[in-house]
Structures are given as structure tokens and as C-alpha cells.
N, C-alpha and C. Protein backbone atom coordinates (compact mmCIF):
# COMPACT_ATOMS: atom_id res chain seq x y z
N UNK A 1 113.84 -123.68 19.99
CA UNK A 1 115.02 -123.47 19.17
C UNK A 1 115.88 -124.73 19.21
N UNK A 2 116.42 -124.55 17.97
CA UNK A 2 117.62 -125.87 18.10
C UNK A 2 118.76 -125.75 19.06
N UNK A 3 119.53 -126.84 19.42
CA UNK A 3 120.47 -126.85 19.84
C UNK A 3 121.46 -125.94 19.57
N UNK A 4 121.90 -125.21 20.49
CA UNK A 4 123.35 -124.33 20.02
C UNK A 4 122.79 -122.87 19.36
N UNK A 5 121.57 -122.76 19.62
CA UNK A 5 121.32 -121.50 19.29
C UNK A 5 121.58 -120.11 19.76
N UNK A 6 121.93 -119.01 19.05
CA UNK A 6 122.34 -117.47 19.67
C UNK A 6 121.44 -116.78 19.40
N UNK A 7 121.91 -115.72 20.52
CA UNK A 7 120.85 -115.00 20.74
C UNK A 7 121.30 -113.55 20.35
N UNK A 8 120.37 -112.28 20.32
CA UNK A 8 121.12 -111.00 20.83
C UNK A 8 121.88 -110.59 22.05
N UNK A 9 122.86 -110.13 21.59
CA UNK A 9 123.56 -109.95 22.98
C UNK A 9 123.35 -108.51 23.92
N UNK A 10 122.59 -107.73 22.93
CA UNK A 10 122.11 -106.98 23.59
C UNK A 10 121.34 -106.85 24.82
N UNK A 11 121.40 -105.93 25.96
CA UNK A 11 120.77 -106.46 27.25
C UNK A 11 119.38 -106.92 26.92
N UNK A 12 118.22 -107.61 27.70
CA UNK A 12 117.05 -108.09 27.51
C UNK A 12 116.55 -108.14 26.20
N UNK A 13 117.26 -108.76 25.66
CA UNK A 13 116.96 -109.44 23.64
C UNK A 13 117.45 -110.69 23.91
N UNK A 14 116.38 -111.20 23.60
CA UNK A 14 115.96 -112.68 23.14
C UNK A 14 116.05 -113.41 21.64
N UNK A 15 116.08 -111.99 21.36
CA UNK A 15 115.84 -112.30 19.36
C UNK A 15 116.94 -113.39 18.81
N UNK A 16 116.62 -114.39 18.36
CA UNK A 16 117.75 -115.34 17.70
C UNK A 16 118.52 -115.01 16.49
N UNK A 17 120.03 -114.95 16.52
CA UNK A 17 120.24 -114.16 15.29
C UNK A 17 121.53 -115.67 14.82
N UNK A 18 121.83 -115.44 13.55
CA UNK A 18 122.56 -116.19 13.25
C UNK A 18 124.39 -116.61 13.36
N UNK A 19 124.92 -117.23 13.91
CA UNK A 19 125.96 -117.73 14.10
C UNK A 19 127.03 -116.32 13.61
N UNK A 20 128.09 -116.15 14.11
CA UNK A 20 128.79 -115.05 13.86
C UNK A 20 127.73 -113.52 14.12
N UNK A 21 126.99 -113.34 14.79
CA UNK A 21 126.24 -112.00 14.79
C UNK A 21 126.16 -111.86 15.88
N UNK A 22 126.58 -110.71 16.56
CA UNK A 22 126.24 -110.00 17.67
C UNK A 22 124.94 -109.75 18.51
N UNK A 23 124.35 -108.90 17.35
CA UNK A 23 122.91 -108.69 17.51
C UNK A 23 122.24 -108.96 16.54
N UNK A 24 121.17 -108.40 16.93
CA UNK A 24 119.78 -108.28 15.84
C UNK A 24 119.84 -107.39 14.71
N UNK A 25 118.89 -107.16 14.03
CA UNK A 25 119.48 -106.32 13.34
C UNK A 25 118.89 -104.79 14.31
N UNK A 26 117.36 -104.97 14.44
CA UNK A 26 117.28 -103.75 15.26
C UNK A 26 118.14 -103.01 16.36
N UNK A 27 118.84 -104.13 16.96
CA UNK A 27 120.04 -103.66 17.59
C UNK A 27 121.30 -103.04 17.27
N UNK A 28 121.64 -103.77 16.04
CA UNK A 28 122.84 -103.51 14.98
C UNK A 28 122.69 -101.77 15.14
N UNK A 29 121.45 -101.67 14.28
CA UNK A 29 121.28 -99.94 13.62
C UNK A 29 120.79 -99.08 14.88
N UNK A 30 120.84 -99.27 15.90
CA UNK A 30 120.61 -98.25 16.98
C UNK A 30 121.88 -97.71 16.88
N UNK A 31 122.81 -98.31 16.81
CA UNK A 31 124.11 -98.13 17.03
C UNK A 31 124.65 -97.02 15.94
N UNK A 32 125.89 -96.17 16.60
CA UNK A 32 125.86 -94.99 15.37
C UNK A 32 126.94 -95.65 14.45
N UNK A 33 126.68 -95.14 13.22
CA UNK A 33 127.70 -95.89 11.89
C UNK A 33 128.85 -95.96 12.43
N UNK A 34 129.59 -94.57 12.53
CA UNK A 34 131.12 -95.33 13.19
C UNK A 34 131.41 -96.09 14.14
N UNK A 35 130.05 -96.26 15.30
CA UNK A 35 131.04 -97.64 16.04
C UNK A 35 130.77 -98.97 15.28
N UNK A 36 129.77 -98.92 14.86
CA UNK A 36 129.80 -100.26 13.54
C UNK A 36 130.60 -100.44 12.85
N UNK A 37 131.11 -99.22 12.44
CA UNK A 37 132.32 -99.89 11.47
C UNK A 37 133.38 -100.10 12.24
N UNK A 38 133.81 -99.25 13.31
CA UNK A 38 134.80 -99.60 14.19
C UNK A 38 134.46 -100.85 14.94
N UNK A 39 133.92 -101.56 15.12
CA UNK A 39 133.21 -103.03 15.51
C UNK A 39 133.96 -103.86 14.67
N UNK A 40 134.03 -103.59 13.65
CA UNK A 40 133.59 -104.61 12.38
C UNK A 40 135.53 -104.82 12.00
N UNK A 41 135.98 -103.32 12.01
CA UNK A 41 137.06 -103.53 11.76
C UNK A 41 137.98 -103.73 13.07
N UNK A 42 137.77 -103.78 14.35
CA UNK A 42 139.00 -104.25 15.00
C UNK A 42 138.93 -105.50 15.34
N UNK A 43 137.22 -106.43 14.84
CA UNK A 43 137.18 -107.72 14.84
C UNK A 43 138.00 -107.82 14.20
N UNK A 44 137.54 -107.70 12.79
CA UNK A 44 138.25 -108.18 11.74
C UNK A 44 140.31 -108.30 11.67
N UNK A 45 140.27 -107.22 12.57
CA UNK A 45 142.17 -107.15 12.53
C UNK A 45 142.74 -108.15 13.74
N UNK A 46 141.51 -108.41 14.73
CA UNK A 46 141.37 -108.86 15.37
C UNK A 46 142.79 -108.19 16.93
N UNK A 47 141.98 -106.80 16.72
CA UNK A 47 142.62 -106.25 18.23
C UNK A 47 141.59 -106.10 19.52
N UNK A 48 141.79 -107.28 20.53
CA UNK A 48 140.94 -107.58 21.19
C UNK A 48 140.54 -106.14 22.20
N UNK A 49 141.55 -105.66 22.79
CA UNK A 49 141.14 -105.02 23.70
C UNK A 49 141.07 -103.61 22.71
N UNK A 50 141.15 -102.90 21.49
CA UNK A 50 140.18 -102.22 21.48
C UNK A 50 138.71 -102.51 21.08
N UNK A 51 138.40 -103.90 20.50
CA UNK A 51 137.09 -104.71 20.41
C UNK A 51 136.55 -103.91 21.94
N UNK A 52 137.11 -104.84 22.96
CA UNK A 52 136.05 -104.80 24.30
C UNK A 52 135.69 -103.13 24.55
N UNK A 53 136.93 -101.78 24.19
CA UNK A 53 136.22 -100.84 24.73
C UNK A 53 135.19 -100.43 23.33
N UNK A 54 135.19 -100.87 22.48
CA UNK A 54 133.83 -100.26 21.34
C UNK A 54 132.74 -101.15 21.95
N UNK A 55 132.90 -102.36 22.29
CA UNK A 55 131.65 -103.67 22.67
C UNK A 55 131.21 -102.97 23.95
N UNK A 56 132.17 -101.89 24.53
CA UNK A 56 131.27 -101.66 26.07
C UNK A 56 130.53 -100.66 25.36
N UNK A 57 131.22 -99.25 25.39
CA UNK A 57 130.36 -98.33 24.60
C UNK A 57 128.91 -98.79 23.83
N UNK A 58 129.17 -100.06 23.08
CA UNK A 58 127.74 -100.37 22.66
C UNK A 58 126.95 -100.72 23.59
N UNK A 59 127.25 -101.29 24.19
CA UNK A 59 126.57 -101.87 25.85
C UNK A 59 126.18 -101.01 26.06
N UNK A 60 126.35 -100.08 26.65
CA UNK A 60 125.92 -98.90 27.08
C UNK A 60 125.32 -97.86 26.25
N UNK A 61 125.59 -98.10 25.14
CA UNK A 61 124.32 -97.00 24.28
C UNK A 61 122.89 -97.87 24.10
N UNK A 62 123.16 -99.38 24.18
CA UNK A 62 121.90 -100.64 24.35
C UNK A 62 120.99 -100.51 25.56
N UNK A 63 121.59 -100.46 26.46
CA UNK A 63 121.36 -101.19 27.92
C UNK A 63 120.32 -99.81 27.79
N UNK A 64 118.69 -100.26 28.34
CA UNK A 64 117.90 -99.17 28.23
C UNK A 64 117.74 -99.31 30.06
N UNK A 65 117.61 -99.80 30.72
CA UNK A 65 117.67 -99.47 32.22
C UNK A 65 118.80 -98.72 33.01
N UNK A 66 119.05 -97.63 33.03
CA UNK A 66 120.38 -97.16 34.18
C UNK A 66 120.16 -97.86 35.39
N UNK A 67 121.61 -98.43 35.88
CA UNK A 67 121.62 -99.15 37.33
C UNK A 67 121.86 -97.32 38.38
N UNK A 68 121.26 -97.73 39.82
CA UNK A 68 121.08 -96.82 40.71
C UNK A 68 122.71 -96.04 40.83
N UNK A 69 124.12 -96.41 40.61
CA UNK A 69 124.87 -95.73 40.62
C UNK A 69 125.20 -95.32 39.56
N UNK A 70 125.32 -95.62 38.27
CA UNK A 70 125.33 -94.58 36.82
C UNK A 70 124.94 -93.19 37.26
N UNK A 71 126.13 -92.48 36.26
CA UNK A 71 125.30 -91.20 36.69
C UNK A 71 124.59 -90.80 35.18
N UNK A 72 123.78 -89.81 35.25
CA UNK A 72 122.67 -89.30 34.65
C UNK A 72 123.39 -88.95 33.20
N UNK A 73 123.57 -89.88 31.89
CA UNK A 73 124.33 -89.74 30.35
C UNK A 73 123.02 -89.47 29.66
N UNK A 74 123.68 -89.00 28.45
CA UNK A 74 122.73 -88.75 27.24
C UNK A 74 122.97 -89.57 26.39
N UNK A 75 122.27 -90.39 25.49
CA UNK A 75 122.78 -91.44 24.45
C UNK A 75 123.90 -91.23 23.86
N UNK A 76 124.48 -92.07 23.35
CA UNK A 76 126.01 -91.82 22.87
C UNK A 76 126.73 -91.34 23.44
N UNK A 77 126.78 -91.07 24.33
CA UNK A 77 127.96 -91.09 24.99
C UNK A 77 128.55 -92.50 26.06
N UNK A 78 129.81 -92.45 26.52
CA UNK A 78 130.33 -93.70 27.24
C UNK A 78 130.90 -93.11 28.55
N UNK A 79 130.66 -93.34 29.73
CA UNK A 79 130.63 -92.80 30.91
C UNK A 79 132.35 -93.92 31.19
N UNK A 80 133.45 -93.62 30.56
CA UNK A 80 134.32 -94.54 30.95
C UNK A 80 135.23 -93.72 32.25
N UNK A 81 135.95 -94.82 33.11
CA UNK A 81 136.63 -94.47 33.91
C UNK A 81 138.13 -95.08 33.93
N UNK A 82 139.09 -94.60 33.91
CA UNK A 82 140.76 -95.55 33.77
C UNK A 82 140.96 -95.64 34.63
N UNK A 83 141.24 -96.66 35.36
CA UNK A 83 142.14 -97.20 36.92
C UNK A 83 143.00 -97.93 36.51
N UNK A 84 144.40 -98.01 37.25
CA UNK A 84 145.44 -98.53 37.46
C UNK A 84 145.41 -99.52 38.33
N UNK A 85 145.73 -101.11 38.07
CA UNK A 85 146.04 -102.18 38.89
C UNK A 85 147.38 -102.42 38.76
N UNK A 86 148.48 -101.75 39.93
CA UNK A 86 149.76 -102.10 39.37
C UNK A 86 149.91 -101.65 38.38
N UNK A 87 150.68 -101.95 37.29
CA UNK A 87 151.05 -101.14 36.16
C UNK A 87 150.07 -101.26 34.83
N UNK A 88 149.02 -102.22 34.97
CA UNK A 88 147.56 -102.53 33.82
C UNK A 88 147.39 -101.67 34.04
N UNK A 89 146.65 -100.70 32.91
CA UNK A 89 145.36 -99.68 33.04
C UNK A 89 144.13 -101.09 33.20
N UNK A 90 143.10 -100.36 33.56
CA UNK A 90 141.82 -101.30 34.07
C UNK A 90 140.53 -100.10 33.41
N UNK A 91 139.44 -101.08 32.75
CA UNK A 91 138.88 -99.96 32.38
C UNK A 91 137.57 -100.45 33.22
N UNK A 92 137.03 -99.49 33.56
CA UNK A 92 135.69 -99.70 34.08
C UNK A 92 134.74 -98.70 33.27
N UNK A 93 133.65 -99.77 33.12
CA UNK A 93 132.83 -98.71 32.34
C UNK A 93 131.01 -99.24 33.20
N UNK A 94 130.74 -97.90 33.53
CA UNK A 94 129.43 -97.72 34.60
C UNK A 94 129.47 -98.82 35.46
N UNK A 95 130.40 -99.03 36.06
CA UNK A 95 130.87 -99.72 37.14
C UNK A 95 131.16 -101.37 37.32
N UNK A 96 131.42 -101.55 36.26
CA UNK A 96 131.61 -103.03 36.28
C UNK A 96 132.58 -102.94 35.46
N UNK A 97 133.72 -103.75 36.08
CA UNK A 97 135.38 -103.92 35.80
C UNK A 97 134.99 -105.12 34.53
N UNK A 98 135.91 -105.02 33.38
CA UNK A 98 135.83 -105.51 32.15
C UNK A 98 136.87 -106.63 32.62
């Protein structure tokens, strides 16, 4: 590949996709229509932190390996947890602090 090339960001995808794209496309459409469009539009308004909790949720409807502490989900759904640091909410989602 050339210099400066992207990839899918989906977990273990390699697939090269083009500049401004997330994923692949096979990755894209796993995904259910409304978080795509909700993707698309809080880029676009550009509200970051509800971006990151739709970008985890996708993470996690992607990610085909469960790590040993996840507990046992059914697709589509988002196993989120809210913690308080001081007065931040903190979101953790299947155990890794965002």
C-alpha cells in the first residue's frame, strides 16, 4: 500500500478503505441503520462525545471475540456502565475507560 494508507477500523480488518471512512463497507452494513445514521449525523454536527458513545456501541456490535470479563450480550446490544470521576460522568464500555 501507499503511503498514508487507512484501514478498517473495525477490530481485526485489514481491509483498506478510503480517506474519510471508518470502515469497510462489509463492516459499515453489519451495523443496524439507526446507528449509521446516528454516526453520520453527530459527525456531521460534529458532537464529539455523543460520536464516541455510538463509535463504542459499534465496537462492540464489531468486535467478534468477547474478552474473559465481558459478560455474556446478544448482538446489539451495548453492555455500558456510568462512573463518576469527581464530578465527569466516565463511560466505560466492556471494560475499557474511553
Amino acid at each position: 500500500m501507499k503511503r498514508g494508507s487507512v484501514y478498517c477500523a473495525a477490530p481485526c480488518c485489514g481491509t483498506p478503505v478510503e480517506r474519510g471512512q471508518m470502515l469497510c463497507v462489509k463492516h459499515w452494513f453489519v451495523l443496524p441503520e439507526r446507528l449509521r445514521k446516528a454516526l453520520g449525523a453527530t459527525w456531521r454536527a460534529r458532537h464529539v462525545s455523543a460520536f464516541q458513545e455510538l463509535w463504542t456501541e459499534a465496537l462492540v456490535i464489531l468486535d467478534p471475540a468477547p474478552r474473559p470479563f465481558d459478560p455474556p450480550r446478544s448482538r446489539g446490544t451495548t453492555p455500558l456502565t456510568i462512573a463518576y470521576e469527581g464530578a465527569c460522568p466516565v463511560v466505560y464500555a466492556t471494560g475499557r475507560m474511553l
